[in-house]
Protein backbone atom coordinates (compact mmCIF):
# COMPACT_ATOMS: atom_id res chain seq x y z
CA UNK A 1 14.78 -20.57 4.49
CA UNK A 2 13.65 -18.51 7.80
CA UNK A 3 12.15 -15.71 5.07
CA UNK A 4 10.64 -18.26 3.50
CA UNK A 5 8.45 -19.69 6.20
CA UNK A 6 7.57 -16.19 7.77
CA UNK A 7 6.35 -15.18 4.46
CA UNK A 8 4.30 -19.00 4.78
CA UNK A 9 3.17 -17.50 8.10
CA UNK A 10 1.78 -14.13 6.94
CA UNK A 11 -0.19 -15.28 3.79
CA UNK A 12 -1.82 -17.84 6.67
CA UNK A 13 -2.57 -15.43 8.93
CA UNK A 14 -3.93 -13.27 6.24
CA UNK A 15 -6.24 -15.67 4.65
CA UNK A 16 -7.79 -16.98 7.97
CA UNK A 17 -8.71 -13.36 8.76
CA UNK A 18 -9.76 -11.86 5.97
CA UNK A 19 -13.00 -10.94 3.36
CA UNK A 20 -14.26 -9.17 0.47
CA UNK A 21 -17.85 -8.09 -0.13
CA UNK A 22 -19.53 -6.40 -3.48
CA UNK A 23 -15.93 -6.73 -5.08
CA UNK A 24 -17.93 -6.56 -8.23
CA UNK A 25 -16.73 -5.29 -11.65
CA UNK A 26 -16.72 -8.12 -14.25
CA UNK A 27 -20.12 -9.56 -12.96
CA UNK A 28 -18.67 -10.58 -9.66
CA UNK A 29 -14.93 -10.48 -10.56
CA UNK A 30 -12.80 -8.33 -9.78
CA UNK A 31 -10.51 -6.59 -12.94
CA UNK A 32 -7.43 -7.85 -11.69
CA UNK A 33 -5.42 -8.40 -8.33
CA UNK A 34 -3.11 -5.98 -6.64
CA UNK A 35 -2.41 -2.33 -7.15
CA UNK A 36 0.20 -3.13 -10.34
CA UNK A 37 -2.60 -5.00 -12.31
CA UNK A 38 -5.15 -2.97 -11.34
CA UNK A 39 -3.52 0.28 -12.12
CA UNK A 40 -3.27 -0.80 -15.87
CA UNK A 41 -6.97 -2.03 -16.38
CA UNK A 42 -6.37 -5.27 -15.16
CA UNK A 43 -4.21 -6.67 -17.46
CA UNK A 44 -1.57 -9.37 -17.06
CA UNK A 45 -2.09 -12.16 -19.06
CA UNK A 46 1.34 -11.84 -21.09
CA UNK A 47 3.49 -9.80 -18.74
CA UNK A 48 2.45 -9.01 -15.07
CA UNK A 49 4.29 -7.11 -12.99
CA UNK A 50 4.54 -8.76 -9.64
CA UNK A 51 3.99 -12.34 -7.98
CA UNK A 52 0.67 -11.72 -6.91
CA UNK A 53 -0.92 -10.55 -10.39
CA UNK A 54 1.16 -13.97 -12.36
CA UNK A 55 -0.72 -16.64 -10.13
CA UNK A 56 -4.02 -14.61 -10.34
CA UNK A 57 -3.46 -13.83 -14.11
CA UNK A 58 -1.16 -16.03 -15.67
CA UNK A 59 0.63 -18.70 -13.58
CA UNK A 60 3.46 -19.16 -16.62
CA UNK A 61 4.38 -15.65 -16.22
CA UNK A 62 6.13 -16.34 -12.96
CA UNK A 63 9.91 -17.40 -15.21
CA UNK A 64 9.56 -14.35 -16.78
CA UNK A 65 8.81 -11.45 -13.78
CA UNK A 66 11.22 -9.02 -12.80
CA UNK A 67 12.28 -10.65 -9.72
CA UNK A 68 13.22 -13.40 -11.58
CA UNK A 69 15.33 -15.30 -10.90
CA UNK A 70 15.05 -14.27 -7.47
CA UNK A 71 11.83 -14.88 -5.34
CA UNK A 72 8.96 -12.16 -4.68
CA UNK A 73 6.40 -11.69 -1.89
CA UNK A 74 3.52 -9.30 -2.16
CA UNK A 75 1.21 -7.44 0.25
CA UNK A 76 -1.45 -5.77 -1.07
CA UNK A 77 -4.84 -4.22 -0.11
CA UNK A 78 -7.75 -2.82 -1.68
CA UNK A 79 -10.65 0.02 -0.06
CA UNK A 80 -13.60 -0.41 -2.47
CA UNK A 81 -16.46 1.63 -1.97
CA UNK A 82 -19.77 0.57 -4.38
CA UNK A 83 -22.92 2.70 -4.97
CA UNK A 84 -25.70 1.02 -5.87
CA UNK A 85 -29.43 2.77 -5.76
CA UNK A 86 -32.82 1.42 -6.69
CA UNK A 87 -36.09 2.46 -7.67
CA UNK A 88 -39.36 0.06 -7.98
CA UNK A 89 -42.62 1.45 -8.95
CA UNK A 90 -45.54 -1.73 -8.08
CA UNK A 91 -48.85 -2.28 -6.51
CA UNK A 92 -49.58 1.49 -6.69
CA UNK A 93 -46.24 2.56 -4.55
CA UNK A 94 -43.26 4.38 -5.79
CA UNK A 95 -40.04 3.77 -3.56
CA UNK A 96 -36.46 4.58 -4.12
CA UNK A 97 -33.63 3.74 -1.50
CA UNK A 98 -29.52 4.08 -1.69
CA UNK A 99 -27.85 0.70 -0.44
CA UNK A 100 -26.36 1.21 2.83
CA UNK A 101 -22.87 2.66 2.23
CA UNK A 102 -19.88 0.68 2.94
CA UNK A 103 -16.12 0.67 2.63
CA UNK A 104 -14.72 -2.93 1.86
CA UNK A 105 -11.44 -3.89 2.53
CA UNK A 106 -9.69 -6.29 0.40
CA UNK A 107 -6.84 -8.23 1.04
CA UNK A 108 -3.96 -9.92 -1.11
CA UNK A 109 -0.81 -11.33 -0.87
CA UNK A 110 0.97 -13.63 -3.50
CA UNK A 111 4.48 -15.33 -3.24
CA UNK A 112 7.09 -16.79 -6.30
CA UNK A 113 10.62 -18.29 -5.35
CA UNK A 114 12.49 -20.60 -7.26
CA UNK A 115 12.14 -24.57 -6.69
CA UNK A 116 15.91 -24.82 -5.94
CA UNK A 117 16.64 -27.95 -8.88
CA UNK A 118 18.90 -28.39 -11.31
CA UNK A 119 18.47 -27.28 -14.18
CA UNK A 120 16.32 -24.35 -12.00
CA UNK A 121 13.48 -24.15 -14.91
CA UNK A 122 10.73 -24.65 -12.13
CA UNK A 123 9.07 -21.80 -9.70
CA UNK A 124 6.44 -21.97 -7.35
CA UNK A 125 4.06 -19.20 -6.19
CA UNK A 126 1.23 -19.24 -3.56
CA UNK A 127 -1.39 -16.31 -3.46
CA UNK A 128 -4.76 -15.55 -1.85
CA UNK A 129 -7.13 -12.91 -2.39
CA UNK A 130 -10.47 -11.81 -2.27
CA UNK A 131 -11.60 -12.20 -5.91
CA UNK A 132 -15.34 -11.89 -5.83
CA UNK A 133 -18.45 -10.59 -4.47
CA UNK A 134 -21.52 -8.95 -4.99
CA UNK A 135 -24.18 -7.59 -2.19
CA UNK A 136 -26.90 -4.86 -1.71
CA UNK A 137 -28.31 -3.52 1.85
CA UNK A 138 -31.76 -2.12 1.54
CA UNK A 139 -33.06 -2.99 4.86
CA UNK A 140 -35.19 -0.22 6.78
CA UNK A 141 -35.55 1.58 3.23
CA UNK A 142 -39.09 1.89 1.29
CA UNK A 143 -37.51 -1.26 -0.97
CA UNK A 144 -38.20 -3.50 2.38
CA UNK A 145 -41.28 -2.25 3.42
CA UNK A 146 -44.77 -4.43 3.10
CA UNK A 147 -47.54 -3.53 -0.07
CA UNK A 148 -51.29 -3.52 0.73
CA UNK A 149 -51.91 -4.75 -2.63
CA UNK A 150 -49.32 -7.60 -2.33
CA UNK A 151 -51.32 -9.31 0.62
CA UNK A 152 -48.70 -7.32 2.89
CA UNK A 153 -45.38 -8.83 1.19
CA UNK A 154 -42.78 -7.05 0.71
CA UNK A 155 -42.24 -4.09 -2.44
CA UNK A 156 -38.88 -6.36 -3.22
CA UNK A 157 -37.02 -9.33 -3.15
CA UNK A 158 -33.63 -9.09 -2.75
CA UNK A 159 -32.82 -6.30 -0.58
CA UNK A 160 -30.68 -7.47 1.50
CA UNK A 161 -27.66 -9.69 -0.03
CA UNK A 162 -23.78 -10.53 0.18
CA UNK A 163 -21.74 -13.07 -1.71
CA UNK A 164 -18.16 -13.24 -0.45
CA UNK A 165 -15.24 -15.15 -1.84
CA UNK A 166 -11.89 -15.77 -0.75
CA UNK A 167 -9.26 -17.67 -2.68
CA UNK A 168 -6.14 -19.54 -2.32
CA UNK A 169 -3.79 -20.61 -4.72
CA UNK A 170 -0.79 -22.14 -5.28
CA UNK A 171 0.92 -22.68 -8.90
CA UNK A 172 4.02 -24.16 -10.60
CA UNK A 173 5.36 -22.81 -13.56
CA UNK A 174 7.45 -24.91 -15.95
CA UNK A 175 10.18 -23.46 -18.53
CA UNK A 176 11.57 -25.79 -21.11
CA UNK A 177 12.77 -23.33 -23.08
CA UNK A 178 14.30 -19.44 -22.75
CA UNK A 179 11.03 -18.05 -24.80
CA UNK A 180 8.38 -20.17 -23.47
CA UNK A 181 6.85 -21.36 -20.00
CA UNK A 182 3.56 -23.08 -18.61
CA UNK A 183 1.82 -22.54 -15.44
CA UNK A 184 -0.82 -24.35 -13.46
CA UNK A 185 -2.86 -23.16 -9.53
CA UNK A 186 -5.10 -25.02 -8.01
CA UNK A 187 -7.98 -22.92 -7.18
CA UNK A 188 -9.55 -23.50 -3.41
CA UNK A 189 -12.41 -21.60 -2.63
CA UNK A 190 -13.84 -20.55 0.92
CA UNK A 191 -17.32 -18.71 -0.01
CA UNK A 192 -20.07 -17.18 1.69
CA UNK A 193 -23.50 -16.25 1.01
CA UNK A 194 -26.32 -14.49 2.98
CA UNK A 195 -29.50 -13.54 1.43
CA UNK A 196 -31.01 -12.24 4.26
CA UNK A 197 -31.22 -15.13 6.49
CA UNK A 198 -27.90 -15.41 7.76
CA UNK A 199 -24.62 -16.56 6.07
CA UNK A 200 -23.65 -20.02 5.02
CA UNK A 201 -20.34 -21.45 4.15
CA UNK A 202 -18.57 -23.59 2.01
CA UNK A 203 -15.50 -24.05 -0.59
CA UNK A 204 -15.22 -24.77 -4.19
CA UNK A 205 -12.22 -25.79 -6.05
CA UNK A 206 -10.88 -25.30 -9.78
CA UNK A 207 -7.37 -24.49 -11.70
CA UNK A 208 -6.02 -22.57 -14.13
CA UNK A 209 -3.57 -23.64 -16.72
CA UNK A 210 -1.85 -20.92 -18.94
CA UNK A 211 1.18 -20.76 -21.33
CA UNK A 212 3.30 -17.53 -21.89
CA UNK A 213 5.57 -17.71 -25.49
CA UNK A 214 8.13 -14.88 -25.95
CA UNK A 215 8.52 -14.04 -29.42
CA UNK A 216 11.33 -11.45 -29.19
CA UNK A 217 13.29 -9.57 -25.73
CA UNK A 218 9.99 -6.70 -26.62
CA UNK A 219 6.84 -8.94 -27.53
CA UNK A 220 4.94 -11.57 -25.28
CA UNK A 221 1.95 -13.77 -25.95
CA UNK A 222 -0.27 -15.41 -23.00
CA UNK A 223 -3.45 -17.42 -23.12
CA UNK A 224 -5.19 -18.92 -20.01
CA UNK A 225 -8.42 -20.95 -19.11
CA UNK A 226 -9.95 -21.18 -16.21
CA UNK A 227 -12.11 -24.51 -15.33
CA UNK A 228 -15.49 -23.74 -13.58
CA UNK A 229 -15.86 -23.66 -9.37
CA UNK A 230 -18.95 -24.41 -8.03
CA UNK A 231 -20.06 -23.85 -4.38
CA UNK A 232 -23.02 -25.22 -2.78
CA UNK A 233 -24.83 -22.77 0.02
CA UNK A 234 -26.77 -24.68 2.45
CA UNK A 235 -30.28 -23.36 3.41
CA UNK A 236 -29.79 -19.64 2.35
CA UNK A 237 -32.82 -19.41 0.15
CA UNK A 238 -35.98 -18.59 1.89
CA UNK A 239 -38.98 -20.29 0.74
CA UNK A 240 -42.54 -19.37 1.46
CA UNK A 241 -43.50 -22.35 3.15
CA UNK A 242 -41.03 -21.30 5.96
CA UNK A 243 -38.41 -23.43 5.46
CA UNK A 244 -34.98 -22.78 3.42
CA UNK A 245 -33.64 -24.26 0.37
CA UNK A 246 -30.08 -24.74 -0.80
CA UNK A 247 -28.29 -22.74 -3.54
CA UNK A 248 -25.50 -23.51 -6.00
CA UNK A 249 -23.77 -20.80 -7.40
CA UNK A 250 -20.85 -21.71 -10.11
CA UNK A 251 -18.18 -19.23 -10.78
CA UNK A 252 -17.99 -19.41 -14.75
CA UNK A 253 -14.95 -20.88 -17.23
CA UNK A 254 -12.71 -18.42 -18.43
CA UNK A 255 -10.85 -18.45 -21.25
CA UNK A 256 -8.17 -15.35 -21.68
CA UNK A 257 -5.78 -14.45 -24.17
CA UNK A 258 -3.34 -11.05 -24.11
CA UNK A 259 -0.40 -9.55 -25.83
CA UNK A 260 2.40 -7.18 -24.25
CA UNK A 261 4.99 -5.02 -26.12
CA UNK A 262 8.13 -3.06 -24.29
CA UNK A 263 9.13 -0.66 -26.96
CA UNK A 264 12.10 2.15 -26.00
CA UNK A 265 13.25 -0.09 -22.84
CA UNK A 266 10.62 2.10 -20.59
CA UNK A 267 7.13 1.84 -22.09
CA UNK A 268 5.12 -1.52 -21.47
CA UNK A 269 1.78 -2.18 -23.54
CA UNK A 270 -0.47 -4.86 -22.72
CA UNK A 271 -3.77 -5.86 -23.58
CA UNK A 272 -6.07 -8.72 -23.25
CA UNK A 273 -9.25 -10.58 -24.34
CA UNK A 274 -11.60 -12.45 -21.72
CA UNK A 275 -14.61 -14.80 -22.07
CA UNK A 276 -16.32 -15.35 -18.84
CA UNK A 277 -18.98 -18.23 -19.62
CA UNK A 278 -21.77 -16.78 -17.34
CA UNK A 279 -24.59 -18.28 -19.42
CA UNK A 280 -23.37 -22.07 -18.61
CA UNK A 281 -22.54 -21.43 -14.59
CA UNK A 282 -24.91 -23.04 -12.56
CA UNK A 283 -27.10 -20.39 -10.21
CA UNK A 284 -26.02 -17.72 -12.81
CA UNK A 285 -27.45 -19.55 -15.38
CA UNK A 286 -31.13 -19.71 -13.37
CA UNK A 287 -31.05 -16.15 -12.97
CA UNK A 288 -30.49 -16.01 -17.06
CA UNK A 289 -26.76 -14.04 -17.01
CA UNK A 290 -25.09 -13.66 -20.26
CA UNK A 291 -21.78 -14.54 -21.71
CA UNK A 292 -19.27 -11.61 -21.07
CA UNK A 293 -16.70 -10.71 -22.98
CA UNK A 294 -14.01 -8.59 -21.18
CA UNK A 295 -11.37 -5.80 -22.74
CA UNK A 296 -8.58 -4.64 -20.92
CA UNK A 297 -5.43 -1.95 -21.69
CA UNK A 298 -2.49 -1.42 -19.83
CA UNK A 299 0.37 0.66 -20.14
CA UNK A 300 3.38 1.37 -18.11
CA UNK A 301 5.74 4.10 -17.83
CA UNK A 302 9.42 4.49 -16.66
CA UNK A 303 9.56 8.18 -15.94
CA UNK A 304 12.88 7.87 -14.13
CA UNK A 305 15.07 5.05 -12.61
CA UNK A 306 12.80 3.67 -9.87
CA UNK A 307 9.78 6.04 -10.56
CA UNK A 308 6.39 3.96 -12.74
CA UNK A 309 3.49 5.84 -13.73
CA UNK A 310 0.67 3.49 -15.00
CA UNK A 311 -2.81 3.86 -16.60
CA UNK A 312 -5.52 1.66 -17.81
CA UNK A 313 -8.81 0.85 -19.61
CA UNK A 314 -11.41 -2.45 -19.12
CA UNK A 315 -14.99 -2.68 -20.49
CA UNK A 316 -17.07 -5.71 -19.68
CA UNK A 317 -20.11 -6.44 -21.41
CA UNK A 318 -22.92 -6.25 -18.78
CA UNK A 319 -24.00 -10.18 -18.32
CA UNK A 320 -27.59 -8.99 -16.60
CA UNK A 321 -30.45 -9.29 -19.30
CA UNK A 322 -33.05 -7.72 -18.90
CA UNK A 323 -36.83 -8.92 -18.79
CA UNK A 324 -38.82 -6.42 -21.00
CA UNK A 325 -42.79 -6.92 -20.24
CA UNK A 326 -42.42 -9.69 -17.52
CA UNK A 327 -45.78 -11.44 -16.05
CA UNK A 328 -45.28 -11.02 -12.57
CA UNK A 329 -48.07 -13.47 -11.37
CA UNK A 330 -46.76 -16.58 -13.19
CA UNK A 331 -44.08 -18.27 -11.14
CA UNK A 332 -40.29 -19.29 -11.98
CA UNK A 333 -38.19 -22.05 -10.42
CA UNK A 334 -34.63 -21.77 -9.40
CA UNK A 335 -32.84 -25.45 -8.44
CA UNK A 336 -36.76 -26.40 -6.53
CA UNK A 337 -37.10 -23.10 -4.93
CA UNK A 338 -40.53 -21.83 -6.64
CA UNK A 339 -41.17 -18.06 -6.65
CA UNK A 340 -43.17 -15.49 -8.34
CA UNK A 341 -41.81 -14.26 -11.39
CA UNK A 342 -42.30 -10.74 -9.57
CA UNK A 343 -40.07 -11.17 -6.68
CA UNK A 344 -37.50 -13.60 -9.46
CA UNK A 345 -36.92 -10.09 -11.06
CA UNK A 346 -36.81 -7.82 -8.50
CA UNK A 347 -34.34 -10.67 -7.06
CA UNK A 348 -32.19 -10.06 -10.20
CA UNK A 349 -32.78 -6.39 -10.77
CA UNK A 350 -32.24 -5.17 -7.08
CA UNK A 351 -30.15 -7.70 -5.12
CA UNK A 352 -27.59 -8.94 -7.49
CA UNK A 353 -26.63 -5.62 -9.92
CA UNK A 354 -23.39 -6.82 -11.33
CA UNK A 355 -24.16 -4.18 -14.18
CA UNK A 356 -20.70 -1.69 -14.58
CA UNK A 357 -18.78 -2.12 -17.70
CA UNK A 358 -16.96 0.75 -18.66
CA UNK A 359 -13.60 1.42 -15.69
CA UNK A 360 -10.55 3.43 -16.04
CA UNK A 361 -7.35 3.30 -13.95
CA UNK A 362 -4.67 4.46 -12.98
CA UNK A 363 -1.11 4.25 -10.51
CA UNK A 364 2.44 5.16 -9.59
CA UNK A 365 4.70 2.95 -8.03
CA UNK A 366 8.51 3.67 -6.69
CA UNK A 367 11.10 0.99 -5.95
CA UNK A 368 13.21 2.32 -3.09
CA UNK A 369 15.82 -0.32 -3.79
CA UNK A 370 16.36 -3.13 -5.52
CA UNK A 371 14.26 -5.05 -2.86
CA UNK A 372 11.61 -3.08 -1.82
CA UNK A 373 8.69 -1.07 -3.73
CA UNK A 374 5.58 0.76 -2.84
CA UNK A 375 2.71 0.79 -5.38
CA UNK A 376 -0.49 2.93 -5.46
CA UNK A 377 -3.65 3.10 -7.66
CA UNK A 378 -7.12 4.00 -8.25
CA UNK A 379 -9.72 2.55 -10.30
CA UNK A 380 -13.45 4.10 -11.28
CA UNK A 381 -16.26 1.97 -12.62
CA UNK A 382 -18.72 4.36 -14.45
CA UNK A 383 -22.14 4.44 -13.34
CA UNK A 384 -24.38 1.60 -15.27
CA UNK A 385 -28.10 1.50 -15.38
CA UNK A 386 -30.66 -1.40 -15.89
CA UNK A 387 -34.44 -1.11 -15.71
CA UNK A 388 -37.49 -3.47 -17.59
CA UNK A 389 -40.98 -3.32 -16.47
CA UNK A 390 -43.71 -5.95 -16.52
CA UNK A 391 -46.38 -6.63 -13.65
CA UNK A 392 -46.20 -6.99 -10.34
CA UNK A 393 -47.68 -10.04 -7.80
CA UNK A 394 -51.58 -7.78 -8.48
CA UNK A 395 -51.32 -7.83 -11.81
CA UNK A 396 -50.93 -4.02 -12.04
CA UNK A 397 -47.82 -2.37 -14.10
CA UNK A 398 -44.40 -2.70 -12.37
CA UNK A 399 -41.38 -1.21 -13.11
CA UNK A 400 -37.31 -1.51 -11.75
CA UNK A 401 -34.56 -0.23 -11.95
CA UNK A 402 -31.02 -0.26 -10.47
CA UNK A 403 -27.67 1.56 -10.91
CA UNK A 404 -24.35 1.50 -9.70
CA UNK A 405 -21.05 3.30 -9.99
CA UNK A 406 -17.91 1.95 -7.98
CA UNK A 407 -14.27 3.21 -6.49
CA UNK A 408 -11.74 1.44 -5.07
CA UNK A 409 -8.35 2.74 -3.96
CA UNK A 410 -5.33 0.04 -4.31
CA UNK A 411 -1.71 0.08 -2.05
CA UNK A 412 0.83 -3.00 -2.25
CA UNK A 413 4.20 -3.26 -1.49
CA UNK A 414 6.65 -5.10 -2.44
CA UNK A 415 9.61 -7.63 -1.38
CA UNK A 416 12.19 -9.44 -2.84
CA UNK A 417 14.84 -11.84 -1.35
């Protein structure tokens, strides 16, 4: 019981100190949660690997982990270094400017233990971690600078941004029988926002139910769904009258689906299916984001007792459409905030690029005994470009563009008790 409540008293310390920023790679989300997950593309729907990655992933999974029927705590951390440049060509200037670089540090840590019941079919996890962000830092670059031909306004919109997103969750996990379990977190969100003008903010709530059916000792099937989580950012949006306006951004429904196979006692395969409902989220659905559907491979393998080496795959389908031949000096309105359709796109284009789809992964991870492992991994998001053209605020032909690449570098370890 004393392990129990210092493991209570780390995952509070860690969650009152901690943020993400840009941890962007489907649309805002990151692939998956720890260095075990994210190793193996991000998979984890029918058989994750560790505590952390079943409440984020799957909360079922927990009566199935390897540390079962023990209990599990996680630490985990993750450096994640975007690159985002941009390029807008308007009112007769030509500018180009590389986001100011910046290492993000990303925290996790996720418990499971037993609910100690008879008949002792019940678990209970608790995780939080920093599972979404997005953010671009132009200031002082040509992007920020004011355009003769604008009336002295700025070349963009959107240069400086950063959503941040922490969550915490804890689940139950439920299994009547040997072959199948259900799961259910309560999602509580503490977000921020700044657009420029100083951060607000606030928290959002959601769950996620999800089942996990093993057909045979070698083959598991997992499905999830995620309910929507909407957060409401008090005066963050600048309006031209002086005064600020409020913004609600809704992280999307998700429904997931995946399939693992252990074949030769040492080689795990896993993939899974997402939908991320981007086109229905409020905020998202203002700044006209697309459905996303998300592909993810895993594979893990035992190259001795002890030792793991683990690779990965996930696309997601880029949710940003573009705006081919835009009118710049009509105006769009985003929940009352009017703007010129201009500085709407630019807004899009330049300060929220949640464009990468294509990432591949890999790990290692080495148990040193029975109750402790360290895990290591690496994940690369291949550079994505978007660009559409149109006019700008003098009527004249204007052009964007944006692209982004991303790294991250993952360490966790692991304890069981």
């Amino acid at each position: 019981m004393r392990k129990l409540f210092a493991v209570f008293g780390v995952l509070g310390l860690v969650l009152a100190t901690s943020a993400t920023a840009f941890a962007s790679t489907n649309g805002t989300n990151l692939i998956g949660i720890g260095p075990i997950a994210r190793s193996m593309g991000g998979v984890g729907i029918a058989a994750p690997q560790d505590a952390i990655s079943a409440v984020f992933a799957n909360p079922a999974a927990m009566c199935f982990g390897a540390y079962c029927p023990g209990s599990e705590f996680n630490f985990a951390g993750t450096l994640f270094r975007p690159k985002p440049e941009a390029k807008v060509s308007a009112g007769g200037v030509t500018a180009s400017a590389q986001s100011d670089e910046k290492i993000y540090n990303i925290p996790a840590i996720g418990l499971s233990v037993p609910i100690p019941v008879a008949p002792e079919i019940w678990r209970f996890g608790l995780a939080a971690y920093g599972v979404s962000g997005l953010g671009v830092d132009y200031r002082d670059t040509k992007l920020d600078q004011p355009v003769a031909n604008f009336g002295g306004n700025p070349l963009a919109a959107g240069t400086d941004t950063q959503l941040q997103t922490m969550k915490f969750a804890p689940a139950v996990a439920y299994q009547p029988t040997d072959r199948l379990s259900l799961g259910l977190d309560l999602q509580v969100d503490y977000s921020s926002l700044d657009l420029g003008s100083g951060s607000t903010f606030n928290y959002g709530w959601g769950y996620q139910l999800g089942v996990l059916y093993r057909l045979t000792d070698a083959i598991s099937l997992g499905a999830t769904y995620i309910s929507p989580q909407k957060v409401k950012y008090e005066n963050v949006l600048a309006k031209p009258d002086g005064f600020s306006a409020n913004l609600e951004l809704e992280s999307p429904q998700q429904v997931g689906f995946g399939v693992a196979f252990t074949l030769f006692d040492k080689l795990l395969l896993e993939g899974d299916v997402k939908w991320l409902n981007w086109s229905d989220a409020q905020g998202y659905h203002e700044f006209d984001w697309d459905d996303q559907w998300v592909y993810a491979l895993g594979a893990q393998y035992e190259v001795i007792p002890k030792l793991f080496l683990r690779a990965g795959f996930n696309y997601g389908s880029n949710p940003v459409k573009r705006h081919e031949n835009f009118t710049g000096t009509t105006f769009k309105t985003v929940q009352g905030t009017t703007l010129p359709t201009y500085y709407y796109e630019t807004f899009r284009i330049i300060g929220f690029p949640a464009i990468v789809e294509t990432h591949l992964t890999a790990g290692i991870g080495y148990e040193f005994s029975p109750k402790f492992g360290l895990h290591m991994g690496y994940t690369h998001a291949f550079e994505k470009k978007i660009k559409e053209s149109g006019t700008g605020l003098d009527g004249g032909p204007a052009s964007m563009e944006s692209k982004l690449y991303e790294d991250s570098l993952e360490l966790g370890l692991t304890w069981r008790f």
